[in-house]
Protein backbone atom coordinates (compact mmCIF):
# COMPACT_ATOMS: atom_id res chain seq x y z
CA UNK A 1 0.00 0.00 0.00
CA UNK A 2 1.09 4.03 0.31
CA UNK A 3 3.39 5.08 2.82
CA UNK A 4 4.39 8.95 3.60
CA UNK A 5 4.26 11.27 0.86
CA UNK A 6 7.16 13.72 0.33
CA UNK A 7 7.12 17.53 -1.02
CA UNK A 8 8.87 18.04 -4.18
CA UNK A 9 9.40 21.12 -6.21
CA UNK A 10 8.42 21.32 -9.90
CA UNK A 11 9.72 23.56 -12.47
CA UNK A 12 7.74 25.14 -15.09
CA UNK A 13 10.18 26.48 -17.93
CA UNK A 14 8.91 28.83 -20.65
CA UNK A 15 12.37 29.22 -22.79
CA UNK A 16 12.09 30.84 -26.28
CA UNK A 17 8.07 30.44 -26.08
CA UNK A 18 8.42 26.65 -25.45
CA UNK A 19 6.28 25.30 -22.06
CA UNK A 20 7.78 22.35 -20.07
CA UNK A 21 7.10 20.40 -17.33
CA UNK A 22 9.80 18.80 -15.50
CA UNK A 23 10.11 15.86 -12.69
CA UNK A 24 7.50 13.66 -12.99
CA UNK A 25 8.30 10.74 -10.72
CA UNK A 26 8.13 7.05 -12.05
CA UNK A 27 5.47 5.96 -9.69
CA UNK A 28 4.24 8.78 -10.05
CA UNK A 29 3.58 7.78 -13.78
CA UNK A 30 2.17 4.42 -12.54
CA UNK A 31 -0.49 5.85 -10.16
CA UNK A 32 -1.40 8.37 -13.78
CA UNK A 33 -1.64 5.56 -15.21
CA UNK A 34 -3.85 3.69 -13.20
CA UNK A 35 -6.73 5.91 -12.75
CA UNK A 36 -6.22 6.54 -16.62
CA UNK A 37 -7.02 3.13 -17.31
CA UNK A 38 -9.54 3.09 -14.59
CA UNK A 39 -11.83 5.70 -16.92
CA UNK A 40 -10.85 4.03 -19.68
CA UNK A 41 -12.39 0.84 -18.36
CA UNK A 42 -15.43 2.92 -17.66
CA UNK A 43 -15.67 4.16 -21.39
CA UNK A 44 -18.02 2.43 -23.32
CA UNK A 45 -16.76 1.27 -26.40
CA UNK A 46 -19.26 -1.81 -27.44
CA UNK A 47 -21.09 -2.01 -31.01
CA UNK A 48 -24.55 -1.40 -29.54
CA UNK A 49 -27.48 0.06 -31.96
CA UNK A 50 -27.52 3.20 -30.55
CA UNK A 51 -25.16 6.32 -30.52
CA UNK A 52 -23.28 5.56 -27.29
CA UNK A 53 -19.65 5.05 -28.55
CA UNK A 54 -17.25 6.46 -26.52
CA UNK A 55 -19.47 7.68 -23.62
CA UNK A 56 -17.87 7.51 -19.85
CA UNK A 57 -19.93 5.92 -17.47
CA UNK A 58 -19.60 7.57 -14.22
CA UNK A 59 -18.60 4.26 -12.52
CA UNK A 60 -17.44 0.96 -13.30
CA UNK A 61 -20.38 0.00 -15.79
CA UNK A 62 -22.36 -0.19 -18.55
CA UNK A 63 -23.17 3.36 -19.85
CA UNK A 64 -26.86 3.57 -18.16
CA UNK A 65 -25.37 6.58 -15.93
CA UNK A 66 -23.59 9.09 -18.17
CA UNK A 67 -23.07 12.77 -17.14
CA UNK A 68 -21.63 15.18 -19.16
CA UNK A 69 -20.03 17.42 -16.95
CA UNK A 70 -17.94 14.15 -15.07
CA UNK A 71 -17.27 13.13 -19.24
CA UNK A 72 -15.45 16.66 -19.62
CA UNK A 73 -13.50 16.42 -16.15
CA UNK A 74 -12.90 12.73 -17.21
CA UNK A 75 -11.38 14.04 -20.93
CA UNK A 76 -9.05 16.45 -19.20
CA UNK A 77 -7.74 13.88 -17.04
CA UNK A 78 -6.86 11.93 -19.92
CA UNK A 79 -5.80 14.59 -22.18
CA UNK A 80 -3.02 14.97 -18.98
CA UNK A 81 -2.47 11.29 -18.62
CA UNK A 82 -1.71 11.12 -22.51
CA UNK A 83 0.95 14.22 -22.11
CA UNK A 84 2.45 12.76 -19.09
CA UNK A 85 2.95 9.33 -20.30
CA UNK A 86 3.42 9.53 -23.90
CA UNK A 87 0.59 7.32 -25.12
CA UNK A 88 -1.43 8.94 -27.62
CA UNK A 89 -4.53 5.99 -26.51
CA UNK A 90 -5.84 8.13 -23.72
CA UNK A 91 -6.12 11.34 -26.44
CA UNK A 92 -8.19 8.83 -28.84
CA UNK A 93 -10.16 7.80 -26.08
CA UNK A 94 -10.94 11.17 -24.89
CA UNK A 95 -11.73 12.45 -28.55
CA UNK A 96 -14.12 9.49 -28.41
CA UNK A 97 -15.55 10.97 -25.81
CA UNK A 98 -16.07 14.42 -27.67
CA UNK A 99 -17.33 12.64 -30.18
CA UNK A 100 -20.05 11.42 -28.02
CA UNK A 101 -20.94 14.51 -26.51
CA UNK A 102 -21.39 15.94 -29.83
CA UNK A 103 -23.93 13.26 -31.14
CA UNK A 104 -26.02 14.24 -28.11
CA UNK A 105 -26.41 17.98 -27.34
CA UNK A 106 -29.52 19.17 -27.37
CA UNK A 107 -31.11 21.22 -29.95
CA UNK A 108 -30.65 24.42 -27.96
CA UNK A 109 -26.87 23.84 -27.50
CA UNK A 110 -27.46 22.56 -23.41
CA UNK A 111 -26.60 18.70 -22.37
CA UNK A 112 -29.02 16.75 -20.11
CA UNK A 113 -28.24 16.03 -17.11
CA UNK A 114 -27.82 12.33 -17.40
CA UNK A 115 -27.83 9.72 -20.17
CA UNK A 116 -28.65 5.92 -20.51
CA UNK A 117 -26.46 5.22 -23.19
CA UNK A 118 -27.52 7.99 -25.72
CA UNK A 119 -30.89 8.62 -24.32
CA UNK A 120 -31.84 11.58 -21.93
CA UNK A 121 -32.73 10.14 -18.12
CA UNK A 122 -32.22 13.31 -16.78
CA UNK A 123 -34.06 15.98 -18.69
CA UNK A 124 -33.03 19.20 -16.71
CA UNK A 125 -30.03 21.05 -18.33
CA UNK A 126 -27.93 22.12 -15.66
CA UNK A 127 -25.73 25.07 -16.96
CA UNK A 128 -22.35 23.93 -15.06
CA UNK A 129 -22.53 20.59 -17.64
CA UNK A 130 -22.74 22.75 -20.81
CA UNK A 131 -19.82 24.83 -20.11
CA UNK A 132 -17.28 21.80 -18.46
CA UNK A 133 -17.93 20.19 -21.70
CA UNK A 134 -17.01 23.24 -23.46
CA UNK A 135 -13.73 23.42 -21.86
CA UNK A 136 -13.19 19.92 -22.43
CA UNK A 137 -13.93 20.80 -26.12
CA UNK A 138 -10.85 23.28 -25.86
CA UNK A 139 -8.44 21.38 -24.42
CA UNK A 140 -8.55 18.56 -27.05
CA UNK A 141 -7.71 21.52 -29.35
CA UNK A 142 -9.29 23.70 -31.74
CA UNK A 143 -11.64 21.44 -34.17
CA UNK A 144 -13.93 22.71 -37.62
CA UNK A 145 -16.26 19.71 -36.93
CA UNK A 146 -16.83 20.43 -33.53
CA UNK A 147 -17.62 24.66 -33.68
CA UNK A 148 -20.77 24.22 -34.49
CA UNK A 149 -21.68 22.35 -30.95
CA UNK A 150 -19.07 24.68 -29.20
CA UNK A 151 -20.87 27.77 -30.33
CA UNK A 152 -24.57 26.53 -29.59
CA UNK A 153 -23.26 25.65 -26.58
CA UNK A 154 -22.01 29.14 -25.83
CA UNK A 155 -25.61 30.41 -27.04
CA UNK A 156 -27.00 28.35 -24.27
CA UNK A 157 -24.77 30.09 -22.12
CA UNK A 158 -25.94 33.48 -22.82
CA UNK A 159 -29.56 32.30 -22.91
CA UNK A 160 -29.00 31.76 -19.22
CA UNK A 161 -27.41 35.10 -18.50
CA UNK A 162 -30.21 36.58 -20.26
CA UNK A 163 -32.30 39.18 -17.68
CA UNK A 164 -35.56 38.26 -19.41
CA UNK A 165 -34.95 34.53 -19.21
CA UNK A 166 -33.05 34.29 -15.66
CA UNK A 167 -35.22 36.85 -14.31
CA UNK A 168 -34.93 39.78 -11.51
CA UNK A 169 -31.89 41.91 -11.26
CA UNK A 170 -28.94 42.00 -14.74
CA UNK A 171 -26.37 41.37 -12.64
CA UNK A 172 -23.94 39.51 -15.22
CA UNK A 173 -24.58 36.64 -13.58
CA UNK A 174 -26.03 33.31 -15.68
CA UNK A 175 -29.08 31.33 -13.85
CA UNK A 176 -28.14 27.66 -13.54
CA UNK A 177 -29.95 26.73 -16.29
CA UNK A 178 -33.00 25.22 -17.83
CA UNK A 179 -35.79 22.69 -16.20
CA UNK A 180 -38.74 20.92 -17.10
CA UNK A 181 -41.90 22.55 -15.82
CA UNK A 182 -44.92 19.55 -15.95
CA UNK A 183 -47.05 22.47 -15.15
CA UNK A 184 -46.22 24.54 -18.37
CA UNK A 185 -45.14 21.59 -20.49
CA UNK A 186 -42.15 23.98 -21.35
CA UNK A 187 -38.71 24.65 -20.40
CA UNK A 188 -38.42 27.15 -17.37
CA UNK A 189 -35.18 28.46 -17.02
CA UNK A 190 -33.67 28.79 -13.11
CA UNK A 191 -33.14 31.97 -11.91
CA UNK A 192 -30.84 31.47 -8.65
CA UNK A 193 -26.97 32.31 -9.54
CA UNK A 194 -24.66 29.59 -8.47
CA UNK A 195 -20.98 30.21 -7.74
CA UNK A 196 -19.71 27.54 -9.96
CA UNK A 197 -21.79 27.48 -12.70
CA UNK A 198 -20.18 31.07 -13.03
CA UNK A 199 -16.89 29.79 -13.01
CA UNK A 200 -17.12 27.16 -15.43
CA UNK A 201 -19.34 29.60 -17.37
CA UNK A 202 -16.55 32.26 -17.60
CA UNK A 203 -13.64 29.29 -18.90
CA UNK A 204 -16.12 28.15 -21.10
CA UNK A 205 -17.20 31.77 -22.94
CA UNK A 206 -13.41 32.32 -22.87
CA UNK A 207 -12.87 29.08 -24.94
CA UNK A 208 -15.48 29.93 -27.08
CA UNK A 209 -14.19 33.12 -27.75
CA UNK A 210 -10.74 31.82 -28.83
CA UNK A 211 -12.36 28.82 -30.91
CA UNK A 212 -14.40 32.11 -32.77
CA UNK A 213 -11.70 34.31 -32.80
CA UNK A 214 -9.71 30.93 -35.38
CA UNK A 215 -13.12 30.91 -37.04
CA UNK A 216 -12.69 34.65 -37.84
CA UNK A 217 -15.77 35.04 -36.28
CA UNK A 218 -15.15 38.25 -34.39
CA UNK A 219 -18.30 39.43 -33.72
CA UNK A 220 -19.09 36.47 -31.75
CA UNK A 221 -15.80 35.96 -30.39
CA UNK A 222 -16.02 39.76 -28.81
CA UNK A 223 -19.80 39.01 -27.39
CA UNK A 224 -18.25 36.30 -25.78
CA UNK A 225 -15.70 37.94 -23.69
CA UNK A 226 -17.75 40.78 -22.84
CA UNK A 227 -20.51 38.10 -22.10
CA UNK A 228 -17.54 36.19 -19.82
CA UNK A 229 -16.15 39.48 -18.24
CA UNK A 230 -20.05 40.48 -16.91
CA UNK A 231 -19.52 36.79 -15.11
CA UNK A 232 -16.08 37.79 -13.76
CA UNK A 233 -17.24 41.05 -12.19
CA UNK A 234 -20.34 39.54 -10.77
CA UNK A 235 -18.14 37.22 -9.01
CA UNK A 236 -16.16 39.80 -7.80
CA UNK A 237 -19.07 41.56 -6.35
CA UNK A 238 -22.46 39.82 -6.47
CA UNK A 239 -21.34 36.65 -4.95
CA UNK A 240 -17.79 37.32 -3.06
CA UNK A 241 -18.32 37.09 0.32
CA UNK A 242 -18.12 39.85 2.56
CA UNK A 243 -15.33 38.67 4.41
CA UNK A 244 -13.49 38.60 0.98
CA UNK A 245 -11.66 35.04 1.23
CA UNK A 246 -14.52 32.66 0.14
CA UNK A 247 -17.72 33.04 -2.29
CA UNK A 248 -21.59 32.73 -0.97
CA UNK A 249 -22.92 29.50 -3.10
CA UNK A 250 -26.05 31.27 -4.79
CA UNK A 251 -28.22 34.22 -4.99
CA UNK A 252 -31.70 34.16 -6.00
CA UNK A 253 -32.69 36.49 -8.71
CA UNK A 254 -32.49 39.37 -6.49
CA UNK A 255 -28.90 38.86 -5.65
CA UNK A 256 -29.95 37.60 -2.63
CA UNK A 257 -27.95 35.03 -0.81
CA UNK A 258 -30.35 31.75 -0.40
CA UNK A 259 -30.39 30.79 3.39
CA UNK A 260 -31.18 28.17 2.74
CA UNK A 261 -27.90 26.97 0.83
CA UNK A 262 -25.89 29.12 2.98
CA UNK A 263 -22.88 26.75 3.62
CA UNK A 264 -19.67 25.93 2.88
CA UNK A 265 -17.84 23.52 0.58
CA UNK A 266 -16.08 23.18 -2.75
CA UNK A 267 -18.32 25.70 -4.43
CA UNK A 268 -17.15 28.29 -2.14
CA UNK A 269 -13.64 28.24 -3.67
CA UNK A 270 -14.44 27.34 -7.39
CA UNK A 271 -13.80 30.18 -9.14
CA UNK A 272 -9.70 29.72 -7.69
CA UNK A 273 -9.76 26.29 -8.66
CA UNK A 274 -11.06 27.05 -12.06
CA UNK A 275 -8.19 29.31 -12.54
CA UNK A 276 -10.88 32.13 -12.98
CA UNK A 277 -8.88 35.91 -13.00
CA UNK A 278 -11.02 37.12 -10.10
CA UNK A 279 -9.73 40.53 -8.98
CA UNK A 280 -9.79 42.27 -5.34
CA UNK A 281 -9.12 38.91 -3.77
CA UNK A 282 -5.91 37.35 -1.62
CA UNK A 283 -5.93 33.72 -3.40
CA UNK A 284 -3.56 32.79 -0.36
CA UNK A 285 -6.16 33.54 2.15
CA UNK A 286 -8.88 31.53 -0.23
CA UNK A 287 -6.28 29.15 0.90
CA UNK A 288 -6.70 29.26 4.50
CA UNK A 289 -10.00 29.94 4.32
CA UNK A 290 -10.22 26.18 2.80
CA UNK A 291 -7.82 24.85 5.49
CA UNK A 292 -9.83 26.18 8.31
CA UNK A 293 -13.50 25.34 7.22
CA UNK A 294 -13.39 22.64 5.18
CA UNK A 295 -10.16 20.48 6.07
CA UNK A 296 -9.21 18.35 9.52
CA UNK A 297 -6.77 20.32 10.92
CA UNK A 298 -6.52 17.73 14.41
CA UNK A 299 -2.65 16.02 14.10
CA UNK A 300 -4.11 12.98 16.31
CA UNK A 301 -7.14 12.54 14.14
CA UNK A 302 -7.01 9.91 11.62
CA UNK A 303 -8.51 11.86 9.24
CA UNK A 304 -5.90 14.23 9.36
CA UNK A 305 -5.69 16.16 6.29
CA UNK A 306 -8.99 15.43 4.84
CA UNK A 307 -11.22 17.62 3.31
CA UNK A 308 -14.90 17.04 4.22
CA UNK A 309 -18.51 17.54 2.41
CA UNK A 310 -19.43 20.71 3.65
CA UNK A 311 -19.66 22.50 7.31
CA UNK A 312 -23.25 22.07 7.57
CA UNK A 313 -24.77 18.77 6.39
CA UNK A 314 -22.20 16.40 6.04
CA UNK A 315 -19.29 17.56 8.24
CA UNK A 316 -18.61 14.25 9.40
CA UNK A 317 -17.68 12.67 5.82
CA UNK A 318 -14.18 12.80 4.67
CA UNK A 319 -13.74 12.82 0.39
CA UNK A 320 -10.97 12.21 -1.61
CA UNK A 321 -12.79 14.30 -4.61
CA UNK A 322 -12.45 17.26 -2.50
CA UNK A 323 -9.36 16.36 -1.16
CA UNK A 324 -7.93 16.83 -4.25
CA UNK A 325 -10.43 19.69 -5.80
CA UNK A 326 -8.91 21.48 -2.57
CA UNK A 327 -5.17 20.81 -3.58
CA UNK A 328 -5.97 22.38 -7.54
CA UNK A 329 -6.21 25.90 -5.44
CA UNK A 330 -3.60 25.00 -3.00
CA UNK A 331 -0.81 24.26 -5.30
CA UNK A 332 -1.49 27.28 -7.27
CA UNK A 333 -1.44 29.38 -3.95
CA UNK A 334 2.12 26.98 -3.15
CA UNK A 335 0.46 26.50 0.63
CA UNK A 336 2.27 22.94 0.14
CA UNK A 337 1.47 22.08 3.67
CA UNK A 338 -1.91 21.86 3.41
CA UNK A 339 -1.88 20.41 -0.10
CA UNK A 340 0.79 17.97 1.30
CA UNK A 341 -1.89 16.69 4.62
CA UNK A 342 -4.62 16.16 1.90
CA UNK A 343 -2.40 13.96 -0.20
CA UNK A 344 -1.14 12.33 2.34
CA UNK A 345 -4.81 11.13 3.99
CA UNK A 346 -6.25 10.45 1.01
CA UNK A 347 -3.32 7.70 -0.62
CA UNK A 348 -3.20 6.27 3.28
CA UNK A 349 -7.26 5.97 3.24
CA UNK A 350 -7.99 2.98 2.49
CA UNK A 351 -10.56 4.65 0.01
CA UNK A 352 -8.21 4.06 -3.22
CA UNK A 353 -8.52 0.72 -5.18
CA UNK A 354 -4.78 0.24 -5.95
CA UNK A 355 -5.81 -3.31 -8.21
CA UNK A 356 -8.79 -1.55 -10.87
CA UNK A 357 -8.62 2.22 -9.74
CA UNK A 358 -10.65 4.43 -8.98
CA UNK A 359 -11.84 6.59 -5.43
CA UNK A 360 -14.44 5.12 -3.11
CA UNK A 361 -16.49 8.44 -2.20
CA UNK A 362 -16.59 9.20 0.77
CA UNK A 363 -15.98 8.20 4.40
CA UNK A 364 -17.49 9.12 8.04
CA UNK A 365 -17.46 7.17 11.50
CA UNK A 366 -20.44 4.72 10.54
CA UNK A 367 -18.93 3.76 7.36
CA UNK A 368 -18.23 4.69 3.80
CA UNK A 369 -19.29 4.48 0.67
CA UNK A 370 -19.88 1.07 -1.45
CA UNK A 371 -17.06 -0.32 -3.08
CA UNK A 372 -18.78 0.63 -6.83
CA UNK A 373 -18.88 4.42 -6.11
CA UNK A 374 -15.30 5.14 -7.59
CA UNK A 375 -16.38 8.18 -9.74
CA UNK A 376 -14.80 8.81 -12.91
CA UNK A 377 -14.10 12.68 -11.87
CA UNK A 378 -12.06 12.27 -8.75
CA UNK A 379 -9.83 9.56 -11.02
CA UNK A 380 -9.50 12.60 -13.42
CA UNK A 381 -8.95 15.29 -10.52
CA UNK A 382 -6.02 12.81 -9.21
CA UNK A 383 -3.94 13.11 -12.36
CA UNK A 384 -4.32 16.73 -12.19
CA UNK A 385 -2.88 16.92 -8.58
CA UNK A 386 -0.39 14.42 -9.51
CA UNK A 387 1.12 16.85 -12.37
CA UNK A 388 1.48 19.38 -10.12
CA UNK A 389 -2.22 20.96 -10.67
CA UNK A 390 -4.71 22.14 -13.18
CA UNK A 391 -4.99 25.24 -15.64
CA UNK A 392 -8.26 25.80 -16.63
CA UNK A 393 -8.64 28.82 -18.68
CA UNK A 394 -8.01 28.41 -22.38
CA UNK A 395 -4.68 28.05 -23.87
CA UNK A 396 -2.96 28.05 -27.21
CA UNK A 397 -2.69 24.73 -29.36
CA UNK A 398 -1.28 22.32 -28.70
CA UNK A 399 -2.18 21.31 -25.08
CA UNK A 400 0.99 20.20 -24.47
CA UNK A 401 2.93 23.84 -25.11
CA UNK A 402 2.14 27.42 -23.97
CA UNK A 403 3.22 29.22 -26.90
CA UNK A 404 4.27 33.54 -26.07
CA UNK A 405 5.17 35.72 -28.54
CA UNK A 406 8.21 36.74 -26.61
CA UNK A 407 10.17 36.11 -23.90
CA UNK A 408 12.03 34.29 -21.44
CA UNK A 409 10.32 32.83 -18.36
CA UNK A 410 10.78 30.28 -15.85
CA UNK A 411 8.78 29.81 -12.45
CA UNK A 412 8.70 27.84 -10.14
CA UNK A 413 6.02 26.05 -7.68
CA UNK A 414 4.83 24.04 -4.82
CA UNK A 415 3.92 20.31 -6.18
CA UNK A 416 2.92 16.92 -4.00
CA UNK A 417 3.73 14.52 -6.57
CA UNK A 418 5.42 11.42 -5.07
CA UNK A 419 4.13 8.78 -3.49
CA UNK A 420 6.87 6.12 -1.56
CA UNK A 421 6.19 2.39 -2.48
């Protein structure tokens, strides 16, 4: 099994407009590997009748639970694993994927919810699944075939930021999507403003913007940013808390904050670990703010390090998904140590299924989670710790490189990347 984990420091070299990552450790690779192969095994790839090729169940399993917004977190995993390692499989795989996604947008650019292979199970259209899929759209690269479903999917987007869709004040916010009302026998759309659905929101726009912008569609490529920087002040303002080092989770139309959903957890901190350019705030003391809600700060405990649900209705389960969601903002902000306790915990769990792969959910005192719950997401969020963390704001082509104009750069940061066999 996993024994201590050990800080080491990786170096990000930009020389002559050239990106590299150094120090990847050999186990390192293996563990990459893995949980690579873990959502590969969770890919469906069978000659069925219907148009479910390359989908990602979101467990071990035939494709009868497939949700979009785990199949983009689950691409970008691969898409790292595929860099990392050198095998070009886990690309195909996660272009399979894309390909997937494609075949089943809706007509007004949104995904459902959930799949059964490639029929809807879910029918609402929950905004945050739309725009991860977006980004994962990016990352595999600019693609002709695939514009057409980025840029309906950025329409969607807009739909929900519209005042006279989302309702109540134009705050620059999007609603959180679209549902279906039995009572209209229509599509309502939501009009509460979650934290997160803003942040993926404002990657995704962004992404759009650049795939329009290669188009030479500039019209729409300049409605996108401004529609993406209305996001980015609204999180600066609407939905910053007033303490300044965390985020409120939603406001109703009003700008209101919901009591009711007044609580704190990963959606708190998600527009830091989406890499979103929020301005006016100390990302370090996002940091601590983490630490000191959501994370077991006790030395004896033996859950030391963990990061739990939430502060309010599940404080007592421990999660390696958040675990390492938590670590994405903490090795950006270099706070190593607390990056370091949440690694540490989560290999040392018993909760990781070193044979097949994968994350069993959660844990608390009475118990944990069944063996089957290993979700395809906190497989992909692993990898992204394990390279030393996640950028997800669009890049240039190809994923691999950061291409600048000019220049000589080199920096350096915090990374928790070995694990002792």
């Amino acid at each position: 099994m996993c024994s201590n984990t050990k800080i080491k420091i990786w170096f990000l070299l930009v020389i002559s407009g050239v990106f590299f990552i150094t120090g990847v450790f050999a186990d390192d690779n293996e563990d990459i590997r893995l949980e690579a192969e873990y959502i590969l095994s969770c890919q469906y790839i069978g000659d069925s009748p219907s148009d479910a090729r390359g989908a990602i169940n979101n467990v071990y399993g035939e494709p009868t639970w497939v949700v979009p917004g785990e199949n983009a977190m689950a691409i970008l995993g691969l898409i790292t694993a595929s860099e990392v390692l050198g095998d070009d499989l886990y690309r195909q795989r996660a272009n399979l994927a894309a390909d997937y996604l494609v075949r089943v947008q809706a007509e007004d650019g949104a995904w459902y919810d959930q799949y059964g292979y490639d029929t809807p199970v879910n029918t609402s259209k929950s905004l945050r699944h739309t725009a991860e899929v977006m980004i994962a759209f990016d990352k595999l690269g600019y693609n002709p075939a695939r514009y057409d479903a980025m840029k309906e999917a950025a329409e969607f987007l807009l739909s929900c930021q519209d005042p006279n869709n989302k309702g109540g004040f134009d705050d620059g916010l999007v609603g959180g999507g679209k549902y279906w009302s039995e009572e209209d026998n229509s599509y309502k759309y939501h009009t509460w403003r979650w934290t997160h659905d803003n942040a993926y929101a404002y990657q995704a726009l962004m992404a759009a913007a650049r795939w329009a912008e290669i188009s030479g569609d500039t019209a729409d490529a300049h409605g996108y940013k401004t529609a993406a920087n209305k996001i980015k002040s609204g999180l600066e303002t609407v939905l910053l808390a007033s303490s300044g080092d965390h985020w409120v989770r939603v406001v109703n139309e009003n700008d209101k904050v919901v009591d009711s959903e007044d609580r704190g957890d990963w959606i708190s901190y998600a527009p830091v670990m989406l890499d979103v350019p929020v301005e006016g705030v100390t990302l370090t003391e996002v940091g601590k703010w983490i630490h000191n809600t959501l994370q077991i700060n006790d030395p004896n405990s033996s859950y030391y390090g963990a990061l739990i649900w939430d502060d309010t209705l599940h404080p007592d389960r421990k999660s390696p998904g958040f675990s390492f969601q938590a670590m994405l903002v903490w090795l950006d902000t270099n706070q190593s140590d607390y990056a370091n306790s949440a690694l540490e915990w989560a290999v040392n769990s018993g909760l990781w299924n070193t044979e097949e792969g994968g994350w069993i959910d959660w844990v608390d005192n009475n118990g944990k989670a069944q063996d089957w719950e290993r979700f395809i997401d906190t497989s992909a969020y692993f990898i992204m710790v394990k390279t030393g963390g996640y950028d997800f704001s669009p890049i240039p082509e190809p994923a691999s490189f950061l291409l600048l104009t000019t220049g000589l750069f080199g920096l350096a940061g915090a990374g928790l990347l070995r694990r002792n066999k």
